[in-house]
C-alpha atoms as a PDB file:
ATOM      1  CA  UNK A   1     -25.403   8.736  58.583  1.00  0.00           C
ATOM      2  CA  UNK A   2     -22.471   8.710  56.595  1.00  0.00           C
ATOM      3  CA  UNK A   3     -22.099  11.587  53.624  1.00  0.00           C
ATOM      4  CA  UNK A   4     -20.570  11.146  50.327  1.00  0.00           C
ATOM      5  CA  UNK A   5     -18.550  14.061  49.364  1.00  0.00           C
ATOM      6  CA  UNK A   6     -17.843  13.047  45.744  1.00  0.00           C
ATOM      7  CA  UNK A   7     -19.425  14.903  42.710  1.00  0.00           C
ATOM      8  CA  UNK A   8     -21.893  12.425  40.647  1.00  0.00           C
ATOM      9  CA  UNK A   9     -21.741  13.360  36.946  1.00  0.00           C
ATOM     10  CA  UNK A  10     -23.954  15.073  35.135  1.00  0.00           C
ATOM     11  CA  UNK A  11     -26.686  14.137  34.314  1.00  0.00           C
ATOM     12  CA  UNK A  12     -27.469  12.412  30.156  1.00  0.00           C
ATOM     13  CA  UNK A  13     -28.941  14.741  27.973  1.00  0.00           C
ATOM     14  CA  UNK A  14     -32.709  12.752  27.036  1.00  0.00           C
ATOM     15  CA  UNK A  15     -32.562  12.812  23.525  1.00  0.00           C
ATOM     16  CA  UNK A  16     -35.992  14.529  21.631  1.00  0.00           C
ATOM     17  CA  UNK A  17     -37.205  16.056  24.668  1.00  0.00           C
ATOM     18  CA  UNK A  18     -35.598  19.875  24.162  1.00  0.00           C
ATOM     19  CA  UNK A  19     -34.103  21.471  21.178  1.00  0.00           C
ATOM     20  CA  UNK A  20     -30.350  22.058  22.115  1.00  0.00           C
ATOM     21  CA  UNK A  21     -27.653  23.700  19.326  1.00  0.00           C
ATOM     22  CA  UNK A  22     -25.658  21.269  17.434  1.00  0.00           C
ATOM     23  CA  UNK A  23     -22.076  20.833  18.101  1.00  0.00           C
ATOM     24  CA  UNK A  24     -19.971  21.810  15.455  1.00  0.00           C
ATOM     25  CA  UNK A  25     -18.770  20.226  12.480  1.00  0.00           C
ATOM     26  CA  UNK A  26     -15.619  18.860  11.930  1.00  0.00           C
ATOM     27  CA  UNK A  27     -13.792  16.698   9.649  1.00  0.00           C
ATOM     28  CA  UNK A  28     -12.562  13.543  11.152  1.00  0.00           C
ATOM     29  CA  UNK A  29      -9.264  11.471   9.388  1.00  0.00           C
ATOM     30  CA  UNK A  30      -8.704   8.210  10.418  1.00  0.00           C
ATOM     31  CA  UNK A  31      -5.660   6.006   9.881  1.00  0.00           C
ATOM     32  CA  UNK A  32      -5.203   2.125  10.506  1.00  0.00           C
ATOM     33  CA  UNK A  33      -1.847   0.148   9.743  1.00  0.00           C
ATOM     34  CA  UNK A  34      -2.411  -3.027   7.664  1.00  0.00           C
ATOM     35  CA  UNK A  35      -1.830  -6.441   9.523  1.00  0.00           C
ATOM     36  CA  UNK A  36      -1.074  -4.636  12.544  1.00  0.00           C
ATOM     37  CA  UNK A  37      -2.056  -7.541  14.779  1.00  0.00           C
ATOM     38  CA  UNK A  38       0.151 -10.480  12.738  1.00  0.00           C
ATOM     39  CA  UNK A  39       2.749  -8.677  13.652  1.00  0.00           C
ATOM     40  CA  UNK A  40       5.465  -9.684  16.319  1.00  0.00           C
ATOM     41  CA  UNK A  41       4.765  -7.616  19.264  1.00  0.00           C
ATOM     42  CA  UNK A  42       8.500  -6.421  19.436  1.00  0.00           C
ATOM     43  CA  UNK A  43       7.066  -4.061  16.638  1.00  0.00           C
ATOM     44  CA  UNK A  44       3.534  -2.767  17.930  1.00  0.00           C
ATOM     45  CA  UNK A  45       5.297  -0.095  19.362  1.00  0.00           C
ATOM     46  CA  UNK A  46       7.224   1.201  16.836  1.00  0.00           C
ATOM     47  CA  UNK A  47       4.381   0.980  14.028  1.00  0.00           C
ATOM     48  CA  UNK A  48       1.848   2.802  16.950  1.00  0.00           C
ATOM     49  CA  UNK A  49       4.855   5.229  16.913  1.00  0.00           C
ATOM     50  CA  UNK A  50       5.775   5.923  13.581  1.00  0.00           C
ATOM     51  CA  UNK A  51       1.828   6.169  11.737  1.00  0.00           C
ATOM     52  CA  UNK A  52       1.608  10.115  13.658  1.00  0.00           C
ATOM     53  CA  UNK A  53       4.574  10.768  12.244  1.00  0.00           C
ATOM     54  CA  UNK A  54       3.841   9.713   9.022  1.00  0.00           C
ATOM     55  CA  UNK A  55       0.623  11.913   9.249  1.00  0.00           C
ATOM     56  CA  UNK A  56       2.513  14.839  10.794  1.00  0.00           C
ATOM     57  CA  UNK A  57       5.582  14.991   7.619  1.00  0.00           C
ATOM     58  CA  UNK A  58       2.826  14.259   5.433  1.00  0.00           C
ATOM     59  CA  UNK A  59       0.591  17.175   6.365  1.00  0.00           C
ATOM     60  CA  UNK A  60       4.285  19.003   6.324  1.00  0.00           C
ATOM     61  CA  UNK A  61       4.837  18.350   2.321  1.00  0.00           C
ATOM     62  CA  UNK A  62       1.528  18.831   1.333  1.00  0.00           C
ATOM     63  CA  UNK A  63       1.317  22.386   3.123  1.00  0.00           C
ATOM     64  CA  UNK A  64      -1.283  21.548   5.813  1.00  0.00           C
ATOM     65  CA  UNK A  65       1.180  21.489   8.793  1.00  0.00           C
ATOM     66  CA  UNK A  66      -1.487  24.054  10.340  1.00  0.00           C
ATOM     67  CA  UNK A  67      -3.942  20.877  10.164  1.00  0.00           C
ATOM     68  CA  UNK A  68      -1.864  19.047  12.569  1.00  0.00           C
ATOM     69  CA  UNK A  69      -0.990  22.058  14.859  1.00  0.00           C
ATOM     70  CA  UNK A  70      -4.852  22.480  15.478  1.00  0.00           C
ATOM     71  CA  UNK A  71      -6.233  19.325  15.175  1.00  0.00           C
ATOM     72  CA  UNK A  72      -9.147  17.993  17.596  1.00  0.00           C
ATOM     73  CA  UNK A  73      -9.219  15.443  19.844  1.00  0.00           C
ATOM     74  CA  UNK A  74      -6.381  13.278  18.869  1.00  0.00           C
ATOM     75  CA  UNK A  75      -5.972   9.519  19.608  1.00  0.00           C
ATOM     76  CA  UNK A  76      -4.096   6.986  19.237  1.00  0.00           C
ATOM     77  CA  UNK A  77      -5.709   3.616  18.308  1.00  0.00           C
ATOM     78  CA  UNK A  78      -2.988   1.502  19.042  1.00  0.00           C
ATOM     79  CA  UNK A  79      -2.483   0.279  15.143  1.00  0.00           C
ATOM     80  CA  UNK A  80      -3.789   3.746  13.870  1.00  0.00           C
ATOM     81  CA  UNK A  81      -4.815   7.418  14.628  1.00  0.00           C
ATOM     82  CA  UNK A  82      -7.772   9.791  14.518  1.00  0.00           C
ATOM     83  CA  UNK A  83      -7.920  13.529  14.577  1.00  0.00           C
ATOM     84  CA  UNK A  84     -10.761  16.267  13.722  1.00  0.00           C
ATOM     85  CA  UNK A  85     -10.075  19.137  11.462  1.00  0.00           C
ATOM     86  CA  UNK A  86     -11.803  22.172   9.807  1.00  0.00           C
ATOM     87  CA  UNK A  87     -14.550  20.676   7.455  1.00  0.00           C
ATOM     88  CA  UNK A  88     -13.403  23.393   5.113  1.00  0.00           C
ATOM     89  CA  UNK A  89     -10.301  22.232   4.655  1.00  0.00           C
ATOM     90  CA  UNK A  90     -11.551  18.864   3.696  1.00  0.00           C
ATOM     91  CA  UNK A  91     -11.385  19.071  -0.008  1.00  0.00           C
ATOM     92  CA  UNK A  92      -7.017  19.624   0.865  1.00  0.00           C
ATOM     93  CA  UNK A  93      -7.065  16.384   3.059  1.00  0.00           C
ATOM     94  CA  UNK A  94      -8.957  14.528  -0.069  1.00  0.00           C
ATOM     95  CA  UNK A  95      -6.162  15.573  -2.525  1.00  0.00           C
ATOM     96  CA  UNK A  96      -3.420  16.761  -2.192  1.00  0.00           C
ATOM     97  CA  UNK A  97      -2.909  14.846   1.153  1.00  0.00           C
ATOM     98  CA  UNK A  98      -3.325  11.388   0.408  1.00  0.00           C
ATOM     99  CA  UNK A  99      -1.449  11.414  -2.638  1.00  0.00           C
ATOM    100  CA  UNK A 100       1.217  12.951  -0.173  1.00  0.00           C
ATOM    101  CA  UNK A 101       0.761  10.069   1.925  1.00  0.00           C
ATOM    102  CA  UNK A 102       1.151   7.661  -0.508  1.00  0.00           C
ATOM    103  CA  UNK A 103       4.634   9.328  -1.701  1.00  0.00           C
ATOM    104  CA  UNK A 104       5.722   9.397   2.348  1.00  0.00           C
ATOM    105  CA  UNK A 105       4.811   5.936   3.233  1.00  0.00           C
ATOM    106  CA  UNK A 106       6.790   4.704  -0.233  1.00  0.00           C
ATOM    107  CA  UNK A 107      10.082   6.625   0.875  1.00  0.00           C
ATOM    108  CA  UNK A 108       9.466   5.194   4.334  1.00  0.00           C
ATOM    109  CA  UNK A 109       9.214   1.781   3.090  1.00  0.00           C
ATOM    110  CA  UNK A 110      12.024   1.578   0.656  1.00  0.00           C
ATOM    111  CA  UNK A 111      14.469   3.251   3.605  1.00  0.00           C
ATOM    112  CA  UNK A 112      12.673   0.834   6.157  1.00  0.00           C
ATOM    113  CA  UNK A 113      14.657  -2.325   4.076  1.00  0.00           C
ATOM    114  CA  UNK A 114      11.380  -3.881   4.851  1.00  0.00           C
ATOM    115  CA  UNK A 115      11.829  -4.431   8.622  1.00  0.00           C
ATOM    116  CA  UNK A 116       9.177  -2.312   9.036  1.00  0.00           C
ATOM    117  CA  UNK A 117       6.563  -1.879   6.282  1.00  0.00           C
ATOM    118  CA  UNK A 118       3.339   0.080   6.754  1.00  0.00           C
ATOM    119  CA  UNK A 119       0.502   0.572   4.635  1.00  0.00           C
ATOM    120  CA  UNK A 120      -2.385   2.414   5.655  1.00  0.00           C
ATOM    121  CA  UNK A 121      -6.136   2.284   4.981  1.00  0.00           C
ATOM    122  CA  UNK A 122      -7.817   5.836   5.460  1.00  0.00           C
ATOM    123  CA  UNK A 123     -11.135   6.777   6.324  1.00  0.00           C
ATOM    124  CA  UNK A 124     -12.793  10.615   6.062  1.00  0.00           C
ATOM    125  CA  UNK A 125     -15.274  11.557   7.265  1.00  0.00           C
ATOM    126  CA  UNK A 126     -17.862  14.751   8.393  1.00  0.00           C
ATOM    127  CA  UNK A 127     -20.243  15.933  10.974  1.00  0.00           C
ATOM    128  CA  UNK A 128     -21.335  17.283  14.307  1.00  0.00           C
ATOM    129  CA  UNK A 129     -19.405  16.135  17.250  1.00  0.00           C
ATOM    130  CA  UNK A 130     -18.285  17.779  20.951  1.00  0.00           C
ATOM    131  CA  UNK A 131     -14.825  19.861  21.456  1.00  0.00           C
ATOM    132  CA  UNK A 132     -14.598  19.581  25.230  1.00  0.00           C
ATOM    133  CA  UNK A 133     -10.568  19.154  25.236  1.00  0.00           C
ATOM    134  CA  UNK A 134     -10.515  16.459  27.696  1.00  0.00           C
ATOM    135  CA  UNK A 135     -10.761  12.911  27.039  1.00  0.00           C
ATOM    136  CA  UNK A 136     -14.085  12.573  26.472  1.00  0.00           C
ATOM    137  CA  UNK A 137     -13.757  15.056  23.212  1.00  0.00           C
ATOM    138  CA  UNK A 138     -15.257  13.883  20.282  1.00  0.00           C
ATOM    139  CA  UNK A 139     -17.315  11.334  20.866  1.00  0.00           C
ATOM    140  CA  UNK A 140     -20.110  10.912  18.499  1.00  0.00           C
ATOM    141  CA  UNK A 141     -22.228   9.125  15.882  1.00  0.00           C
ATOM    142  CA  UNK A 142     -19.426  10.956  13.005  1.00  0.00           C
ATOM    143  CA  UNK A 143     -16.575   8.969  15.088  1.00  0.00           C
ATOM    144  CA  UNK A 144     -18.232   6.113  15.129  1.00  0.00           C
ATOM    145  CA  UNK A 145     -19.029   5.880  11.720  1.00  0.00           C
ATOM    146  CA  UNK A 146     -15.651   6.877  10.793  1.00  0.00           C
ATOM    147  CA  UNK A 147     -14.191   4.197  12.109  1.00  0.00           C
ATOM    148  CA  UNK A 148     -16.790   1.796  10.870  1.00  0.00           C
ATOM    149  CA  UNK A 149     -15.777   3.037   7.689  1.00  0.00           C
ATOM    150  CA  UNK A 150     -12.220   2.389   8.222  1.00  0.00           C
ATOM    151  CA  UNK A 151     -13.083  -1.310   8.658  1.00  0.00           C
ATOM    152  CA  UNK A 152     -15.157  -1.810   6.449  1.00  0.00           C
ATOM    153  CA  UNK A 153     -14.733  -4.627   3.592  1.00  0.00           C
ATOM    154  CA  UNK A 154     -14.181  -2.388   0.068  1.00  0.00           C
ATOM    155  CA  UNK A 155     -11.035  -0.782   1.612  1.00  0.00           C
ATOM    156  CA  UNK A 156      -9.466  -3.576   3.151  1.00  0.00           C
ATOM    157  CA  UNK A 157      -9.807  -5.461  -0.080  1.00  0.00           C
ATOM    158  CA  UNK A 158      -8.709  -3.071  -1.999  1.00  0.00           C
ATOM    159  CA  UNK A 159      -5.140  -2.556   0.459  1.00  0.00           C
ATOM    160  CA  UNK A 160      -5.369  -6.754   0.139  1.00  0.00           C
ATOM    161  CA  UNK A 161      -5.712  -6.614  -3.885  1.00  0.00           C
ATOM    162  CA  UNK A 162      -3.129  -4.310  -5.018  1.00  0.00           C
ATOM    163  CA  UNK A 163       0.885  -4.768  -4.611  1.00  0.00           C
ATOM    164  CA  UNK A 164       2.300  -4.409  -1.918  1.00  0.00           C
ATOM    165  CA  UNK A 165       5.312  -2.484  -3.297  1.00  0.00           C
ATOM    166  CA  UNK A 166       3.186  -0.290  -5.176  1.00  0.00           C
ATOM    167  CA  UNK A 167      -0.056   0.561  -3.540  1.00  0.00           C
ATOM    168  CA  UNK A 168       0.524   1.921  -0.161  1.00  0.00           C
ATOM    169  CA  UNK A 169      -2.505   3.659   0.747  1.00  0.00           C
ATOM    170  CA  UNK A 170      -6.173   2.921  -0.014  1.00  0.00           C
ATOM    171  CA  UNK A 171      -8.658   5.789   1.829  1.00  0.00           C
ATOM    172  CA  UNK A 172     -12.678   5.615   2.077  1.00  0.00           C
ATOM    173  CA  UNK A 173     -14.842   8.517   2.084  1.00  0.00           C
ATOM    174  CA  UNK A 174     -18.141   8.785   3.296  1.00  0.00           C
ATOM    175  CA  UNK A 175     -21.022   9.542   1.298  1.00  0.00           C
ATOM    176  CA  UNK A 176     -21.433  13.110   2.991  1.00  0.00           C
ATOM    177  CA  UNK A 177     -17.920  13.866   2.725  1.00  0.00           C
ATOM    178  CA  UNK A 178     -17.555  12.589  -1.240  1.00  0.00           C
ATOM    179  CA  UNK A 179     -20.951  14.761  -1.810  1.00  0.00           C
ATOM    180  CA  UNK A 180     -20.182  17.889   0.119  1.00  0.00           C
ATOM    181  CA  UNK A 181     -15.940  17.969  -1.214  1.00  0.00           C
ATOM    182  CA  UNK A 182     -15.581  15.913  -4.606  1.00  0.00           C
ATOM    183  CA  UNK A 183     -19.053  15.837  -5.959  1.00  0.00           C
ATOM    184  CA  UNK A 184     -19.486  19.874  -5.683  1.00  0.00           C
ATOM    185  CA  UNK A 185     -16.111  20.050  -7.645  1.00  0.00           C
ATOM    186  CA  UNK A 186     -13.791  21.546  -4.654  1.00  0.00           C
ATOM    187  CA  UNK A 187     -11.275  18.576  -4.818  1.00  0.00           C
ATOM    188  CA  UNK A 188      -8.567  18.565  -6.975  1.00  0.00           C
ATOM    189  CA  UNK A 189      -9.517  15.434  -8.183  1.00  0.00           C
ATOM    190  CA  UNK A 190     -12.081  14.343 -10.843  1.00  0.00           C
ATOM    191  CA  UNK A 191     -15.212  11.900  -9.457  1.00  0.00           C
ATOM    192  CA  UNK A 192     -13.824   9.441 -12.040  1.00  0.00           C
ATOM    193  CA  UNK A 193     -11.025   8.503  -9.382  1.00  0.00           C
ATOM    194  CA  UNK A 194     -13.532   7.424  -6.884  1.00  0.00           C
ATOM    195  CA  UNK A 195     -15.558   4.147  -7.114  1.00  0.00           C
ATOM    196  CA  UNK A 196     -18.360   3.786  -5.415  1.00  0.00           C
ATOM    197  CA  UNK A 197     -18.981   0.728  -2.897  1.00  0.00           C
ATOM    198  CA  UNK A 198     -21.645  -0.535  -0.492  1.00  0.00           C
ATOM    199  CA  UNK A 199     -19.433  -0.383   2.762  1.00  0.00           C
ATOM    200  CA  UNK A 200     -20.438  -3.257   5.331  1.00  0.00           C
ATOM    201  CA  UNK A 201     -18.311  -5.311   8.527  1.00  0.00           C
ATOM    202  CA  UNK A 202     -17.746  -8.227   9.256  1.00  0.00           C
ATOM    203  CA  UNK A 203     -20.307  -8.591  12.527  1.00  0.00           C
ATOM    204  CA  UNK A 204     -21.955  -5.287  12.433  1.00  0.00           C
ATOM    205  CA  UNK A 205     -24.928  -3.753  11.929  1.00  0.00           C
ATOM    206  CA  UNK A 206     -23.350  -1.311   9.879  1.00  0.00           C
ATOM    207  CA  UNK A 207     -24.508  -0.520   5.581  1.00  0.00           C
ATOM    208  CA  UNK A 208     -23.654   2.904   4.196  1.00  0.00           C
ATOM    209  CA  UNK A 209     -23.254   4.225   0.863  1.00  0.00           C
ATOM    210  CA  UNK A 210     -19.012   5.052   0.097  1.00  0.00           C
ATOM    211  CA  UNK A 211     -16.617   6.014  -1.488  1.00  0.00           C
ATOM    212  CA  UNK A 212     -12.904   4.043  -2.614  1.00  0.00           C
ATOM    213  CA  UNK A 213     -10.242   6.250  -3.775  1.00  0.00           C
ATOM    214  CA  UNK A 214      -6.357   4.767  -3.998  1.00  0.00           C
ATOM    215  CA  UNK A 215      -3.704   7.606  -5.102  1.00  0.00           C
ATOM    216  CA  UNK A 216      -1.903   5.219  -6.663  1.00  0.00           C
ATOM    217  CA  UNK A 217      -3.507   1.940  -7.990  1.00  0.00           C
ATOM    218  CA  UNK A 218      -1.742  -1.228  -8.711  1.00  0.00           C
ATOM    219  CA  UNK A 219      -4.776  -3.599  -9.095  1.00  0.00           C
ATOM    220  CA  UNK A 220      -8.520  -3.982  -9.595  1.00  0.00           C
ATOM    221  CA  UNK A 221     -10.684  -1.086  -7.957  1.00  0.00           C
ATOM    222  CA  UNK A 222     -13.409  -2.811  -5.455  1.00  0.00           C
ATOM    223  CA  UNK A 223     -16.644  -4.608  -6.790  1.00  0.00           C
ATOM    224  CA  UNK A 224     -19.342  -5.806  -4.486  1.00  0.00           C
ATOM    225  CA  UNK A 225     -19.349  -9.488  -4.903  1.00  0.00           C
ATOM    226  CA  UNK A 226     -22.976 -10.687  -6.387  1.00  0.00           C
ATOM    227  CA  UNK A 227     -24.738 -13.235  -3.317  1.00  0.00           C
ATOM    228  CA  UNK A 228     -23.256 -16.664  -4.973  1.00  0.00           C
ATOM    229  CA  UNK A 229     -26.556 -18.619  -4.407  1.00  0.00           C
ATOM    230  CA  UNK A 230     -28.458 -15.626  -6.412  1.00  0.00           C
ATOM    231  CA  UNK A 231     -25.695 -15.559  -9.088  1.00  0.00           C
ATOM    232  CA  UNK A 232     -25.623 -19.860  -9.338  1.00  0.00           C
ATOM    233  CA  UNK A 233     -29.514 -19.554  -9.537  1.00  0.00           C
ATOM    234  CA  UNK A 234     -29.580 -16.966 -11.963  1.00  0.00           C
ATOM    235  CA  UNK A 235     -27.409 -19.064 -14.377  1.00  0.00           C
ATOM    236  CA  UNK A 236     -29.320 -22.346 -13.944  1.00  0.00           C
ATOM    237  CA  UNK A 237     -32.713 -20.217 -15.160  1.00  0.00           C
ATOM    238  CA  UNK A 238     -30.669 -18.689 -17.922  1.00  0.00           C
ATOM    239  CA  UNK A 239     -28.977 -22.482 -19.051  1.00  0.00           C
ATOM    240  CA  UNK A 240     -32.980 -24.063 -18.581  1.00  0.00           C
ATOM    241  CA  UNK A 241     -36.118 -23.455 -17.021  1.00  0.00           C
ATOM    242  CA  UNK A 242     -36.896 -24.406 -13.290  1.00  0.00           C
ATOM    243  CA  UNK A 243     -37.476 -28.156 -13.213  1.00  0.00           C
ATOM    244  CA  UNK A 244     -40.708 -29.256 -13.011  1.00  0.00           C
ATOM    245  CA  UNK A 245     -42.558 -31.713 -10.957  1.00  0.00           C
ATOM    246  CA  UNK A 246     -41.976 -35.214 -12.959  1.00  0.00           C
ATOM    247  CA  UNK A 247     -45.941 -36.582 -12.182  1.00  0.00           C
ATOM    248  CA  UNK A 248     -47.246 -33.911 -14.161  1.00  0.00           C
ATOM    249  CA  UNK A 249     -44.334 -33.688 -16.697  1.00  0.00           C
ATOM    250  CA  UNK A 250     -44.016 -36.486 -19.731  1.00  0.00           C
ATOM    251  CA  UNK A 251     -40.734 -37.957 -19.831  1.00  0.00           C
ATOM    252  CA  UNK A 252     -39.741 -36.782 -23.756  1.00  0.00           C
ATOM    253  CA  UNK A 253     -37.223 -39.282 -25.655  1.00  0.00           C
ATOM    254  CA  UNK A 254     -35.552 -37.630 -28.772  1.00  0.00           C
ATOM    255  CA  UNK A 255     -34.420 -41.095 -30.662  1.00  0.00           C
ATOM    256  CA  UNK A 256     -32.820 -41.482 -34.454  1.00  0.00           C
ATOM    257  CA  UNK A 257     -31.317 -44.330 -35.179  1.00  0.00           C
ATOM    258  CA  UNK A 258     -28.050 -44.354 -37.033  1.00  0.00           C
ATOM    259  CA  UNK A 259     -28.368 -40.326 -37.227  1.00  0.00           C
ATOM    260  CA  UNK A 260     -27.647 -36.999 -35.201  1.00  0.00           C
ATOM    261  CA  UNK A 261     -29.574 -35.539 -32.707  1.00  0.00           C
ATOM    262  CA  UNK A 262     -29.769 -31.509 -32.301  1.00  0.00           C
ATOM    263  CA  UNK A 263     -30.659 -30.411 -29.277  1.00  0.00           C
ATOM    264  CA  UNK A 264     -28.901 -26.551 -28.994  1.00  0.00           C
ATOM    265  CA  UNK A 265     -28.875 -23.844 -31.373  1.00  0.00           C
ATOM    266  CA  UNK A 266     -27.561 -24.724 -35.230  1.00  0.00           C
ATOM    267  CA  UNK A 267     -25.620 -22.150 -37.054  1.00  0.00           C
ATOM    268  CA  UNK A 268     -25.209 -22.569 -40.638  1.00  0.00           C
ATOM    269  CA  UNK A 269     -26.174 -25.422 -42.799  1.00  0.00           C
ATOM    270  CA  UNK A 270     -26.447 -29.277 -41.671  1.00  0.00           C
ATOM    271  CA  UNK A 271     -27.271 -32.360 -43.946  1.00  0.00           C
ATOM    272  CA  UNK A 272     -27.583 -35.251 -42.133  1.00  0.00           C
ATOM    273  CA  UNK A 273     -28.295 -38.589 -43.872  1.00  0.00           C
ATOM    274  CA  UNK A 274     -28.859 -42.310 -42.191  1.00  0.00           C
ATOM    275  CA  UNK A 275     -27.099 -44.190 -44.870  1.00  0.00           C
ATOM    276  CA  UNK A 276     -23.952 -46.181 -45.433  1.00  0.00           C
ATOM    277  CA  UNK A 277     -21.616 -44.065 -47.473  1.00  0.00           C
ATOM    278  CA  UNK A 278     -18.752 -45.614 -49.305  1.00  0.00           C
ATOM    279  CA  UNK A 279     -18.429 -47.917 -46.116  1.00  0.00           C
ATOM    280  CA  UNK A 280     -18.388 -45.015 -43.649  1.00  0.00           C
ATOM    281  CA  UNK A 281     -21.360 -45.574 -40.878  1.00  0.00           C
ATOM    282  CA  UNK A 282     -22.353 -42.393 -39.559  1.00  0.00           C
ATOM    283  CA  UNK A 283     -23.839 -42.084 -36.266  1.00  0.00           C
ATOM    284  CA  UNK A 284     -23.598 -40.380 -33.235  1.00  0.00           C
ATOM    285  CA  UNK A 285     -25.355 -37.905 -30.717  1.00  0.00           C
ATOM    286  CA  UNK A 286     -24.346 -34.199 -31.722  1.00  0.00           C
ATOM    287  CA  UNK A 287     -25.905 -31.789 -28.558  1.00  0.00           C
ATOM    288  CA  UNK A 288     -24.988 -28.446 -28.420  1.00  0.00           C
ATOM    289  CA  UNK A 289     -24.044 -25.378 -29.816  1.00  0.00           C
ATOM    290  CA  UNK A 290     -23.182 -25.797 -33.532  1.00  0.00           C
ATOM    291  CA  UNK A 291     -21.714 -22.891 -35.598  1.00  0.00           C
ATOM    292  CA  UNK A 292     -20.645 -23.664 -39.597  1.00  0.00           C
ATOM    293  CA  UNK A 293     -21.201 -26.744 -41.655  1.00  0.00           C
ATOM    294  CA  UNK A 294     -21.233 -30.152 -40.063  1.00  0.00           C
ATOM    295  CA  UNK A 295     -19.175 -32.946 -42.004  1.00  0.00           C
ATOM    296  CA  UNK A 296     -17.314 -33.806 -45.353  1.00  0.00           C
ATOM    297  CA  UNK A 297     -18.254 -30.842 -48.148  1.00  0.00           C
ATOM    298  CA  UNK A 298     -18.240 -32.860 -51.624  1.00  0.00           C
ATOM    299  CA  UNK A 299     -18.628 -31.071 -54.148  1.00  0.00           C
ATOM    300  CA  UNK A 300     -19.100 -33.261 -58.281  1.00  0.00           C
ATOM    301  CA  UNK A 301     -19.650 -36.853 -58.476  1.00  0.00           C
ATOM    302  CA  UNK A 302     -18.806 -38.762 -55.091  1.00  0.00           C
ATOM    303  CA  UNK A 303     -18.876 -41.701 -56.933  1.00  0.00           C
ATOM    304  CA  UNK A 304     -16.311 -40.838 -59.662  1.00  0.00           C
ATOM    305  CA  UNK A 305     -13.167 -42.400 -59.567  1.00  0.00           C
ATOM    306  CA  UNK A 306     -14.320 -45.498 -57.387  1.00  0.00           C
ATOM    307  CA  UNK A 307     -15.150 -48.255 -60.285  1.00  0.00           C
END
């Protein structure tokens, strides 16, 4: 009979069947290079390069080196980067950190001579999730989400929206993380900088409650689009009411020969008269919306002056 020496892995962990401690909580920053894939691949490399070292001066200038030194199980995502962190130091990554990033990626551009341009869309996020230190660190519902929020619509329209020569970073918080750091007042920055968004993607079952904030704006902050159909059918109702069935409706004619016919809202004074006037014929259909006084004003004798 022939043995197997090999080690099968552990067994999964049944979810609610034991009470187990929670792992513990970490920040998690995410980072993800605009257009990364319409790129020519001669520079996938050198973008996948140069975004850690972006994070790492950034971190540098805005006195959180000690973030990078110690941060949790780092990846590369190809076109981006994710790391966890303290959670306490979260309201420091919020502000003064991005606006740091937003100053580094500017002097990076400008010196780049646009070979090399990145902007970056930024995700934060908090909660529970492993520290093993191998490869396998990390993994959890707070990763996943974090990245989820990183692709999300709001923040890639926003990075799409604003100038490209201005607006270099646009970063998403989650609802936890905007609650628990900005909300509770231990950011540096006032709630009035952050918009709030309904953060959805494209092919996912994935609807949470966000947060945009963009150091340094350079065009409209995100609004969910209204459904069209709701919005088209919202103005027909307020133009007219629903049509009705024409069998059980009367077909209405408004007729007046030689004279006007009102049919919106009239402003002001009308006189309307179906006569010939010194030679003049008036007629005519007038529909609408009429504000003021309609026609010729006369004031005296009309008649003086035309023996």
């Amino acid at each position: 009979m022939r043995e197997f020496n090999s080690e099968l892995p552990q067994g999964i962990a049944g979810p609610y069947t034991c009470s187990r401690p929670l792992p513990r909580y970490r920040g998690i920053l995410a980072v993800d290079a605009k257009d990364f894939t319409g790129r020519p691949a001669i520079e996938h490399e050198a973008v996948s390069r140069a975004v850690p070292e972006l994070l790492k001066t950034a971190l540098s200038r805005a006195e959180l080196r000690d973030l990078w030194d110690d941060r949790k199980f780092p990846a590369s995502t190809g076109d981006g980067y994710i790391f966890g962190f303290d959670p306490t130091r979260m309201p420091f990554v919020i502000h003064p950190l991005l606006l740091t990033l937003q100053d580094v990626l500017t002097e990076f551009n400008v010196l780049s001579h646009g070979v090399v341009p990145i902007r970056l869309r930024v995700s934060l996020h908090v909660g529970p999730l492993p520290d093993t230190g191998d490869e396998f660190s990390g993994n959890g519902t707070a990763r996943n989400d974090t990245h989820r929020l990183l692709d999300s619509r709001p923040v890639k329209a926003v990075l799409a929206s604003h100038k490209e020569n201005i607006t270099h970073v646009a970063a998403i918080l989650s609802d936890r993380c905007y609650e628990d750091a900005v909300a509770s007042g231990y950011t540096g920055r006032h709630p009035d900088h952050f918009v709030e968004v309904a953060a959805t993607v494209d092919g996912k079952p994935f609807s949470q409650r966000a947060w945009i904030y963009v150091p340094q704006p350079s065009g409209p902050l995100y609004e969910e689009p209204a459904d069209a159909d709701t919005t088209q059918e919202s103005a027909r109702e307020a133009i007219s009411p629903p049509e009705r069935d024409d069998a059980q409706t009367p077909h209405v004619r408004n007729s007046a020969p030689n004279g006007n016919i009102n049919t919106g809202t009239v402003h002001g004074a009308q006189s309307v008269g179906n006569y010939h006037v010194a030679g003049d014929h008036v007629e005519g259909n007038k529909a609408g919306r009429v504000r003021g006084f309609q026609g010729d004003q006369v004031r005296g004798n009309k008649n003086q002056g035309r023996q």
